[in-house]
Protein backbone atom coordinates (compact mmCIF):
# COMPACT_ATOMS: atom_id res chain seq x y z
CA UNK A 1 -67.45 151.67 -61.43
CA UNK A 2 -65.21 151.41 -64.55
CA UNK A 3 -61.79 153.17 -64.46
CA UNK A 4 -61.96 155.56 -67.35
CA UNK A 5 -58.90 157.26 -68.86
CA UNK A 6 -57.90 159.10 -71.42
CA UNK A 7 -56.59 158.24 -74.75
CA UNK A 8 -54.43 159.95 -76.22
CA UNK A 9 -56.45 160.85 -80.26
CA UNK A 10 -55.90 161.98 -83.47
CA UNK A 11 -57.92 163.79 -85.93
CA UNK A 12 -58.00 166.13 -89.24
CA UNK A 13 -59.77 169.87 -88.94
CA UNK A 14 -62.59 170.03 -91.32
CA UNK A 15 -63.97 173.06 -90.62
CA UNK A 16 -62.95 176.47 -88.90
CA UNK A 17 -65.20 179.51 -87.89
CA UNK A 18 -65.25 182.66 -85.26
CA UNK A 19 -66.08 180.30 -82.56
CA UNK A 20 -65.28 176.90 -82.48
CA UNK A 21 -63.46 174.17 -84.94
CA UNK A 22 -64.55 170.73 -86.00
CA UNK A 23 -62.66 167.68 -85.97
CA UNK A 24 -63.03 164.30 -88.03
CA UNK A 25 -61.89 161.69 -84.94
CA UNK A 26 -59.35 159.08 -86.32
CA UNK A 27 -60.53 155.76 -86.64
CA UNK A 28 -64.31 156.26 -87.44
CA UNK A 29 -65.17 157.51 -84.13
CA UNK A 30 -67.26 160.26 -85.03
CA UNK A 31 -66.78 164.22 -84.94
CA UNK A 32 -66.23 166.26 -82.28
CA UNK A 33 -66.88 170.53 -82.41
CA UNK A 34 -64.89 172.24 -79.58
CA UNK A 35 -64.37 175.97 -78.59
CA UNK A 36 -61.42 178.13 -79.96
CA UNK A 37 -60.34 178.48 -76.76
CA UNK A 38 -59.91 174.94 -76.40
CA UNK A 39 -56.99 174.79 -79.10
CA UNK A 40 -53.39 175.51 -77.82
CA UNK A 41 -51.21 176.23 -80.94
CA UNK A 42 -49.38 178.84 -82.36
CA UNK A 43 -49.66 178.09 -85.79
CA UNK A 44 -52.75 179.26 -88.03
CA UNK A 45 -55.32 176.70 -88.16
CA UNK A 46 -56.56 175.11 -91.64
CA UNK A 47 -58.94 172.79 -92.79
CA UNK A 48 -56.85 169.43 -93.34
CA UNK A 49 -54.31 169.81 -90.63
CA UNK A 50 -53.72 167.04 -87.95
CA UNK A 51 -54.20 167.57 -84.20
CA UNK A 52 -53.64 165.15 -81.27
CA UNK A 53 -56.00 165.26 -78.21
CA UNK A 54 -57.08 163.29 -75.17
CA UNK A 55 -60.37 161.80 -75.51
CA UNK A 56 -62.52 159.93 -72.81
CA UNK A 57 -65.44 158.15 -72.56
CA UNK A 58 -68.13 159.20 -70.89
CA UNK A 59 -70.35 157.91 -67.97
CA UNK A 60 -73.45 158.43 -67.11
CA UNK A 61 -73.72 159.28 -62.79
C-alpha cells in the first residue's frame, strides 16, 4: 500500500455561486468544485483570487 499524503496546493477561483466555488489547480492539474462550506476565510470571495489547500491523491480500496 502506498503512503499517501497531502500536499500542500495552490489555485485561482474561477467561478463563485450559492453553493459551491471552483478552483483552477496550479500546475495543470485540473479543476476542482468544492462546497461553500468547505472555504474558511473571512474575506469576500472573487473570481481571480488565490487560495492554498491540501490536496491528495486518491486510491482506489
Amino acid at each position: 500500500m502506498i503512503d499517501l499524503n497531502p500536499v500542500l496546493t495552490k489555485g485561482k477561483i474561477v467561478e463563485i455561486n450559492d453553493t459551491a466555488v471552483k478552483v483552477d489547480v496550479q500546475g495543470r492539474l485540473g479543476t476542482i468544485c468544492v462546497p461553500l462550506r468547505w472555504v474558511f476565510t473571512d474575506k469576500k470571495l472573487e473570481a481571480g483570487q488565490m487560495v492554498e489547500f491540501y490536496f491528495s491523491y486518491m486510491q482506489t480500496i
